[in-house]
Protein backbone atom coordinates (compact mmCIF):
# COMPACT_ATOMS: atom_id res chain seq x y z
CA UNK A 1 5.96 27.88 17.41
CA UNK A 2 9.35 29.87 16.79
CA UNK A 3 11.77 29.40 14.36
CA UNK A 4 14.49 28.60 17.12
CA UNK A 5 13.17 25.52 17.36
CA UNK A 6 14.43 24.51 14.44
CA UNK A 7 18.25 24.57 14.85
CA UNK A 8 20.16 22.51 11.76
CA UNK A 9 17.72 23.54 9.23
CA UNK A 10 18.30 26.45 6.58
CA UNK A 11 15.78 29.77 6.58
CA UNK A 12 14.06 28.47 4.41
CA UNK A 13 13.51 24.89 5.46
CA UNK A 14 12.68 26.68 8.96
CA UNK A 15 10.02 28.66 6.98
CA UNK A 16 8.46 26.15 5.62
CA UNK A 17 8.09 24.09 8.45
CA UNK A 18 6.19 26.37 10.51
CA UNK A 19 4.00 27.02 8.39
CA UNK A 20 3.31 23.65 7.72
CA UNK A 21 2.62 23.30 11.62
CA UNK A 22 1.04 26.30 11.87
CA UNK A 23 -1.69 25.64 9.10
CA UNK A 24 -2.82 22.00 11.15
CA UNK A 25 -3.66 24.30 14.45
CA UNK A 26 -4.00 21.37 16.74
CA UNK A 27 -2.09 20.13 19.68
CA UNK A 28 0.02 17.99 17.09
CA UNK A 29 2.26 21.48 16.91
CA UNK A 30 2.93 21.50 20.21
CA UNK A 31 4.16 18.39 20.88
CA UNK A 32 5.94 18.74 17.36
CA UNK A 33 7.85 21.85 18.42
CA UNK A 34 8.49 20.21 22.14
CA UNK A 35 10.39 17.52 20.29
CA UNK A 36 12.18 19.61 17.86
CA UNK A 37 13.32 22.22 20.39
CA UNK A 38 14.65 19.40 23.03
CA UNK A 39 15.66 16.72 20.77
CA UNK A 40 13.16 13.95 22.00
CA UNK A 41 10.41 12.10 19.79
CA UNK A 42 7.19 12.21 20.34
CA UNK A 43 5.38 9.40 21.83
CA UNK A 44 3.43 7.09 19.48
CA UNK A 45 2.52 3.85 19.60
CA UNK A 46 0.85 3.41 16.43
CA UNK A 47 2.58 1.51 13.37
CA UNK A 48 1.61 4.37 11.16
CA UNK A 49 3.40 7.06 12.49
CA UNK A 50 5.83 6.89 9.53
CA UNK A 51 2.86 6.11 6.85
CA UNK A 52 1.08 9.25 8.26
CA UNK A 53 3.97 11.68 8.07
CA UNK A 54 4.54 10.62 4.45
CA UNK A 55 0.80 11.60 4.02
CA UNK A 56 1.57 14.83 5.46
CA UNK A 57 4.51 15.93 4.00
CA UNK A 58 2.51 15.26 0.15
CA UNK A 59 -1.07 17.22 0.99
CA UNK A 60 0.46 19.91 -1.37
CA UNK A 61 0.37 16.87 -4.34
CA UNK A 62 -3.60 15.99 -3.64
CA UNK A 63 -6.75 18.33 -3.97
CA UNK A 64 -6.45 21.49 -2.50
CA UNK A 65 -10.19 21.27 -1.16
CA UNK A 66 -9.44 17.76 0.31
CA UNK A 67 -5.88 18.39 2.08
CA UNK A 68 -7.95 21.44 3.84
CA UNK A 69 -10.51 19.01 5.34
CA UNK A 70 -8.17 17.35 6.53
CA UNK A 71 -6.49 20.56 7.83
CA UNK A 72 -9.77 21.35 9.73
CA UNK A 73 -10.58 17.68 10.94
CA UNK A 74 -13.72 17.02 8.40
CA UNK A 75 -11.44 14.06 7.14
CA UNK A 76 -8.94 11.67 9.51
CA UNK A 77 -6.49 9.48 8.42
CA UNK A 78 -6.60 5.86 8.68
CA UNK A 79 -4.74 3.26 7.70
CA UNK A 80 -6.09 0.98 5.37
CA UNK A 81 -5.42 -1.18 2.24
CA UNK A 82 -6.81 -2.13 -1.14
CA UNK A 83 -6.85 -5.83 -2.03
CA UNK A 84 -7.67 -8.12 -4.41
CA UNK A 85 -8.20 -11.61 -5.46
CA UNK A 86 -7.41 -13.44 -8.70
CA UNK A 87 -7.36 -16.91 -10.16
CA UNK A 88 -3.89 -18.18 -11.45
CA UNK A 89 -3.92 -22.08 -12.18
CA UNK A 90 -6.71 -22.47 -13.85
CA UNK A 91 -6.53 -19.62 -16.60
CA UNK A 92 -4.61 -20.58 -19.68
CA UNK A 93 -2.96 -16.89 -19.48
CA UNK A 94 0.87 -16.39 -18.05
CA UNK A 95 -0.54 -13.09 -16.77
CA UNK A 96 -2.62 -12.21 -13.84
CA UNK A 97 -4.79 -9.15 -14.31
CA UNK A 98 -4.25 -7.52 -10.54
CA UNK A 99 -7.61 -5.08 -10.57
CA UNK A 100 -9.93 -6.23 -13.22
CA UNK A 101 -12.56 -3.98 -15.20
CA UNK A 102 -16.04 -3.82 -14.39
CA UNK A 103 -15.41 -5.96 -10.76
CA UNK A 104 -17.90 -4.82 -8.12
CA UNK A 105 -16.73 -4.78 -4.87
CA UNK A 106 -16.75 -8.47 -2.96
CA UNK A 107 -16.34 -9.41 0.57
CA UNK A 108 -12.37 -11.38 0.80
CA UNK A 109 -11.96 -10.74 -3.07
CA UNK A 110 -11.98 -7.48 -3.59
CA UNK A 111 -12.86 -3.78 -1.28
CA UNK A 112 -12.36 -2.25 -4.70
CA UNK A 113 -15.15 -1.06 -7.35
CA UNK A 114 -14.50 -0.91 -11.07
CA UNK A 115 -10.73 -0.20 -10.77
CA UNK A 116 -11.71 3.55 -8.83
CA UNK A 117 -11.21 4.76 -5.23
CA UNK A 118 -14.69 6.64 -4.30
CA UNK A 119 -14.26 10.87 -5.33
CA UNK A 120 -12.05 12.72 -2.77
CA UNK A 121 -10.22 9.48 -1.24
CA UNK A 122 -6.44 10.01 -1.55
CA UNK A 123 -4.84 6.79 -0.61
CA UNK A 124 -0.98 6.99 -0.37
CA UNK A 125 0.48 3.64 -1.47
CA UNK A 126 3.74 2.30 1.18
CA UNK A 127 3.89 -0.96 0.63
CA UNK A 128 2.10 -3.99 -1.17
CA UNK A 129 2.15 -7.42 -0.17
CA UNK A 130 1.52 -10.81 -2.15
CA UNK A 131 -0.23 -13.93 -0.95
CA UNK A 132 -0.55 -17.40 -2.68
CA UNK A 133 -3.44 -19.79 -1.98
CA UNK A 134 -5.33 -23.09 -3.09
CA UNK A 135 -8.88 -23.71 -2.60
CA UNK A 136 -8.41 -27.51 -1.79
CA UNK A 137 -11.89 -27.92 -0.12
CA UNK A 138 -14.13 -25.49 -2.30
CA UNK A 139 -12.41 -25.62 -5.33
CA UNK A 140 -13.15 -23.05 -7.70
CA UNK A 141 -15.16 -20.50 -5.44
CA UNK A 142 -12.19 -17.91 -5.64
CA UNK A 143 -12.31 -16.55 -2.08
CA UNK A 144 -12.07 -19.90 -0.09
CA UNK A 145 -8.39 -20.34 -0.04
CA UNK A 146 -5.86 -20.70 2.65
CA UNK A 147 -2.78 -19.29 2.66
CA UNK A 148 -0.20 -21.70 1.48
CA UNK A 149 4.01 -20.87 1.17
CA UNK A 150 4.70 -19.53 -2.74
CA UNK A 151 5.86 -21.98 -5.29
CA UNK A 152 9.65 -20.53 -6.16
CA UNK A 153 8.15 -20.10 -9.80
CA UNK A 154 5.74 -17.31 -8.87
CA UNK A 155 8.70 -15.80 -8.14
CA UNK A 156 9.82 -15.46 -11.44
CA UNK A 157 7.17 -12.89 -12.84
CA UNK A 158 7.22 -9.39 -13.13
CA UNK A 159 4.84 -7.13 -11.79
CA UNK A 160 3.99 -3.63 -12.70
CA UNK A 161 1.29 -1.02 -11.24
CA UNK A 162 0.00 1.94 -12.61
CA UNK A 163 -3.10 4.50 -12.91
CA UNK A 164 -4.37 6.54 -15.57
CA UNK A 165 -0.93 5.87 -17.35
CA UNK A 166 0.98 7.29 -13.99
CA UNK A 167 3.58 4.60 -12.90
CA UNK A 168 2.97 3.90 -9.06
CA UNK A 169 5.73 1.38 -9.68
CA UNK A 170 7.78 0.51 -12.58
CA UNK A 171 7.93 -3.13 -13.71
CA UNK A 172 10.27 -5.07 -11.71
CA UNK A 173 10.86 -8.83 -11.00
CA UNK A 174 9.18 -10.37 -7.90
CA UNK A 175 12.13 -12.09 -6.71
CA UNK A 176 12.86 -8.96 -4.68
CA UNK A 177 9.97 -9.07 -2.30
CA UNK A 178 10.85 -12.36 -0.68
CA UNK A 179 10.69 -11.22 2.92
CA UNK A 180 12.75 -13.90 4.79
CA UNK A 181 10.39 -13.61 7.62
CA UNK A 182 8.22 -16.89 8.90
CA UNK A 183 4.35 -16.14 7.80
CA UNK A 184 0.88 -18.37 8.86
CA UNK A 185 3.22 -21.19 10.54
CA UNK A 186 5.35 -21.69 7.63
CA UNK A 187 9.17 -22.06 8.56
CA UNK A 188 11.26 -20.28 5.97
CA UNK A 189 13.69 -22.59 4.01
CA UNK A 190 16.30 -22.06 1.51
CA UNK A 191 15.59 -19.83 -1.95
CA UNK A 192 15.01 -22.14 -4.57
CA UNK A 193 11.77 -24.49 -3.92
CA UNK A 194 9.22 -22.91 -1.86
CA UNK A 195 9.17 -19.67 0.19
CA UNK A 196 7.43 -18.91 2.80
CA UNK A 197 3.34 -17.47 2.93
CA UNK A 198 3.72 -14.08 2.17
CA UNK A 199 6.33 -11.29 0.05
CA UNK A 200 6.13 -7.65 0.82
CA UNK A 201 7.79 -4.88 -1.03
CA UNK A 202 7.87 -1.61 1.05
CA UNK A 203 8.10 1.75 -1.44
CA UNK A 204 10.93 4.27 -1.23
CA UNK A 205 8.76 6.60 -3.32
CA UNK A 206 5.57 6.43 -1.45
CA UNK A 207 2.47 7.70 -4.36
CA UNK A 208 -0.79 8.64 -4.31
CA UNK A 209 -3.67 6.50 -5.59
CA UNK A 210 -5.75 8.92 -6.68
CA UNK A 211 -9.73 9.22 -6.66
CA UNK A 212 -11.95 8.24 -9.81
CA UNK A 213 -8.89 7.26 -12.10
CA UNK A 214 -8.48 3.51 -13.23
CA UNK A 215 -6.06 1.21 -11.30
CA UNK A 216 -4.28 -1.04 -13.01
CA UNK A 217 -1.97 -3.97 -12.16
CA UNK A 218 -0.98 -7.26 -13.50
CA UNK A 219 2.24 -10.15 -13.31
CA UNK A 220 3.18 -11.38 -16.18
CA UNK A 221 5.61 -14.76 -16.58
CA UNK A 222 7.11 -16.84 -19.32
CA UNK A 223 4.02 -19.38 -19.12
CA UNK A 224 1.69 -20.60 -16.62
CA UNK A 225 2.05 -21.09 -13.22
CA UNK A 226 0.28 -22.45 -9.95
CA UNK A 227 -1.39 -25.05 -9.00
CA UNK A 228 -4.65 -25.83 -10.04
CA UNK A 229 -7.42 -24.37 -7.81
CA UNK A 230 -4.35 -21.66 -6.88
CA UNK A 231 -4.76 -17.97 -6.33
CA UNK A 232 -3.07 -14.43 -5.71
CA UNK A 233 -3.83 -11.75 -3.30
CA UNK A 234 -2.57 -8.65 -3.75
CA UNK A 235 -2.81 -5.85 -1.07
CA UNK A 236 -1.65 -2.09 -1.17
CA UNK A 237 -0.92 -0.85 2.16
CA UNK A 238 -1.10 2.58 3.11
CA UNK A 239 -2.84 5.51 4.23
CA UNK A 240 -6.59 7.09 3.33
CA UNK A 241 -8.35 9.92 4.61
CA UNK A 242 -12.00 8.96 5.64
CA UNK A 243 -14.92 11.24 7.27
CA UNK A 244 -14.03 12.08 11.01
């Protein structure tokens, strides 16, 4: 790869670059410098294309050790998610504890254990989506629900996310993830009584989840809400690295 590929960028952007490129050794660089040096983009048909760049451009912010396995193909990435399950109408509490201590992992409640991502997985949070559900037919066995569209009042809470007293993201109101988009059948009406099956909220500042530090998340509203038998799902969607 030659610098003269890399017209519009300074020395020192140029620089850097390269030997970004350089250090990955694979056939990625070629078609990388193709594009830059004609103006085309690569191929790719994957909706992670965007997600893995991001994890790309940050290897410098994870463990040295595990950004060179990846260099040298011992780890790929993947995408993936963490999710979780939690009760909300039938706790007395206005707020719903998002990652809960001491939780094992669970099959459709929860793929994570005790709040911690296994040593040397870096996941790189892009987005996290909320779901609402009531467990009508098996009520109380959290797990059980269908999706159902989200009472306006859920809307009303604020939800914050951190780890090991690192804000992923700072506390914000919900009301700025309704998506406007149609989700599991439900036609999308006008804000104010229900909204429709799912909200997402996609990061500008993409960060990393790091490995054997605490998680924690909650939403926290005036007073209770949901029905009873009702539940949250919260998923973070982005990138890991896992074993080739």
């Amino acid at each position: 790869m030659t610098l003269n590929a890399l017209n519009g960028l300074t020395y020192t952007q140029k620089t850097q670059l390269v030997s970004l490129l350089d250090s990955f050794g694979t056939s990625e660089n070629a078609v990388i410098t193709n594009a830059l040096a004609t103006g085309s983009q690569p191929a790719d048909n994957s909706n992670s294309a965007t997600s893995r760049s991001n994890y790309i451009a940050r290897l410098d912010q994870i463990d040295p050790a595990v950004a060179t396995k990846i260099k040298t193909g011992e780890y790929q990435l993947c995408d993936s998610e963490i999710y979780s399950v939690v009760a909300l109408g039938d706790t007395a509490t206005a707020i719903a504890d998002l990652f809960p201590q001491d939780q094992a992992k669970s099959t459709s409640l929860r793929n994570i254990a005790n709040q911690k991502l296994p040593v040397e997985q870096w996941f790189l949070l892009q987005a996290i989506e909320i779901l609402y559900g009531i467990d009508a037919a098996h009520a109380g066995v959290i797990g059980t629900f269908g999706y159902e569209p989200i009472p306006a009042i859920v809307f009303n809470g604020e939800v914050e996310l951190s780890q090991n007293g690192r804000k992923l993201i700072s506390r914000q109101s919900l009301a700025g993830w309704f998506t406007g988009v149609a989700a599991y059948g439900v036609a999308v009406g006008p804000l104010g009584s229900t909204f429709n099956g799912r909200a997402i909220y996609k990061l500008d500042n993409p960060k990393f989840i790091r490995p054997q530090e605490e998680l924690k998340g909650k939403i926290e509203w005036a007073h209770t809400v949901g029905a009873a038998n009702s539940y949250l799902k919260i998923r973070l969607i982005g990138t890991v690295n896992e074993r080739a």
